[in-house]
Protein backbone atom coordinates (compact mmCIF):
# COMPACT_ATOMS: atom_id res chain seq x y z
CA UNK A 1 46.44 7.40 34.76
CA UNK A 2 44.24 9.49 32.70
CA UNK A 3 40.26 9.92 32.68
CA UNK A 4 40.31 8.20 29.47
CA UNK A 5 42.04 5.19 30.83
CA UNK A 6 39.04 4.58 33.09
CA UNK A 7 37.01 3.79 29.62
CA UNK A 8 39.49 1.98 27.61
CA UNK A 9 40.49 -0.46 30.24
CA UNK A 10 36.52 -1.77 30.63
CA UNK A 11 36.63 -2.11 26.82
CA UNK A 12 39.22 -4.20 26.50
CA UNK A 13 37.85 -6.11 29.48
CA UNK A 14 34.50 -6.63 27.67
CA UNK A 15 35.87 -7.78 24.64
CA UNK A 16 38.21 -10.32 25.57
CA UNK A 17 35.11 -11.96 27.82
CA UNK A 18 33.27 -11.60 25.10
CA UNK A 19 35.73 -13.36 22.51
CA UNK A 20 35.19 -16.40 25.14
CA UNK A 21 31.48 -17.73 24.04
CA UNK A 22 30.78 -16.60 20.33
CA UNK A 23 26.94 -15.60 20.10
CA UNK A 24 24.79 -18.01 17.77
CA UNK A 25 24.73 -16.30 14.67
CA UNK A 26 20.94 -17.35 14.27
CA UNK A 27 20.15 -15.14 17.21
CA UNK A 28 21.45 -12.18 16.01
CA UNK A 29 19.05 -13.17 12.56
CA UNK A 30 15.71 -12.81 15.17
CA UNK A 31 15.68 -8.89 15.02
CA UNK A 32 15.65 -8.72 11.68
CA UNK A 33 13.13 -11.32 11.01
CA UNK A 34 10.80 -9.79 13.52
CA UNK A 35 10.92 -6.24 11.89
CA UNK A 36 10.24 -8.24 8.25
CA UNK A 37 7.36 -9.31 10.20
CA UNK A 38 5.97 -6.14 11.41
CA UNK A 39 6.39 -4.45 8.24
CA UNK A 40 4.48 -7.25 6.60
CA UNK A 41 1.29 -6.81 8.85
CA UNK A 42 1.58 -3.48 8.78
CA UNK A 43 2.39 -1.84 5.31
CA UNK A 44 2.91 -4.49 2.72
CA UNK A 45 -0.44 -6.76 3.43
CA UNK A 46 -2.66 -3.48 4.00
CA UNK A 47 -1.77 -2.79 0.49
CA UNK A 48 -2.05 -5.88 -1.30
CA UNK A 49 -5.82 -6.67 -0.07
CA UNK A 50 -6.47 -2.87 -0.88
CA UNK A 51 -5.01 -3.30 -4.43
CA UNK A 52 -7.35 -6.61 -4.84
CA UNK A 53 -10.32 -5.12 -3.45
CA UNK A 54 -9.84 -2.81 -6.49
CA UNK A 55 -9.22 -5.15 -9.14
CA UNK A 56 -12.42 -6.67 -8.07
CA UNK A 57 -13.89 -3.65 -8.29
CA UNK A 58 -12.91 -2.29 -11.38
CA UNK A 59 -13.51 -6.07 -13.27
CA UNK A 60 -17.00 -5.78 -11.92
CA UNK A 61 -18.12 -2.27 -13.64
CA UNK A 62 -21.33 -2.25 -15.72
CA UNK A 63 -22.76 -0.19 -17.83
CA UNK A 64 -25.12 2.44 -16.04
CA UNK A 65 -22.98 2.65 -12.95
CA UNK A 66 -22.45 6.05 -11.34
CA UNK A 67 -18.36 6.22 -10.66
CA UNK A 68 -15.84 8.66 -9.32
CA UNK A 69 -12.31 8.80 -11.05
CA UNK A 70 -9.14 9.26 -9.73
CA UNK A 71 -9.45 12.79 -10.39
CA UNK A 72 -12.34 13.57 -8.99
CA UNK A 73 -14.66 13.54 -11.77
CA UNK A 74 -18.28 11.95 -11.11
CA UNK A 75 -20.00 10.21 -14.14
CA UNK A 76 -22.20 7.21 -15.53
CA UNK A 77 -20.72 4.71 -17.54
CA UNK A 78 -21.57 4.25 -20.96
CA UNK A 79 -19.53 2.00 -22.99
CA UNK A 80 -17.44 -0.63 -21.57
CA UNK A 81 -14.37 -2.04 -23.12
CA UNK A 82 -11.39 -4.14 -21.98
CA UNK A 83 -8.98 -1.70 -20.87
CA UNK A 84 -11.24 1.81 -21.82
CA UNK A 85 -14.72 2.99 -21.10
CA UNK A 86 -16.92 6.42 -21.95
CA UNK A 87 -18.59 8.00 -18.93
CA UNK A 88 -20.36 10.66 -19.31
CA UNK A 89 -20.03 13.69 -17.09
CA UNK A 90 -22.65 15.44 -17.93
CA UNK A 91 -25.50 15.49 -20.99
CA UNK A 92 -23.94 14.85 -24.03
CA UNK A 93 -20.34 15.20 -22.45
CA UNK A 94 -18.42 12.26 -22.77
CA UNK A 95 -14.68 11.06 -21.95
CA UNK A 96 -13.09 8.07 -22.39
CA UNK A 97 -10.99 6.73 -19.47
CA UNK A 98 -8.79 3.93 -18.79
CA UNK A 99 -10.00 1.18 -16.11
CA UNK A 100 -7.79 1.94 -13.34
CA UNK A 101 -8.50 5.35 -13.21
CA UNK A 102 -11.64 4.23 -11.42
CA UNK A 103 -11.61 5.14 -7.73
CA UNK A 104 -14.97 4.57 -6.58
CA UNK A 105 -18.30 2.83 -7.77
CA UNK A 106 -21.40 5.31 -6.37
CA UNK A 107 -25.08 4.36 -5.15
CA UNK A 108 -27.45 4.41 -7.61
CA UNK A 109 -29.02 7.77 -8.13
CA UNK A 110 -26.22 9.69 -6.41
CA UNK A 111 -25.72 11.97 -9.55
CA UNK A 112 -28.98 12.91 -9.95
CA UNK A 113 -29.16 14.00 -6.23
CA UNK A 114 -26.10 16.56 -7.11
């Protein structure tokens, strides 16, 4: 009898007891549906309410309003259209930007304080 026969044998043993009373399938299904769950509460709906919050954001833009683009450039909007709008960066600088490159709406009188 070899050391390896001291691990086989307890194998075998474990699977023929085991071949006996068949697990419910649905059981095995609760793992997986509890790790769904987690990664729902903790990546996938964090995301979605931050991707509303701005759409909301970016439908409510007016002209005047002191914004901050993706990029990091800090201007007042000018013009508004439906998908573009002119900020101006500084006086008599202007660029025309899409919507969603809108990261942040500033206070009032925040550029002027720069």
């Amino acid at each position: 009898m070899s050391l390896l026969d001291f691990f086989i044998a307890p194998a075998h043993a474990q699977a023929a007891a085991g071949a006996a009373a068949a697990p419910n399938p649905w059981l095995q299904l609760i793992p997986l549906v509890l790790l769904f769950v987690v990664f729902w509460f903790l990546l996938i709906r964090p995301q979605m309410k931050r991707q509303k919050e701005h759409r909301q954001m970016v439908e409510k833009l007016a002209k005047g309003d002191e914004i901050v683009t993706s990029g990091g450039i800090a201007g007042r909007i000018e013009e508004l259209g439906e998908t573009f709008l002119t900020v101006e960066i500084a006086e008599g600088t202007r660029i025309r930007l899409q919507r969603g490159a809108i990261n942040a709406v500033l206070p009032k009188g925040t550029l002027k304080s720069l």
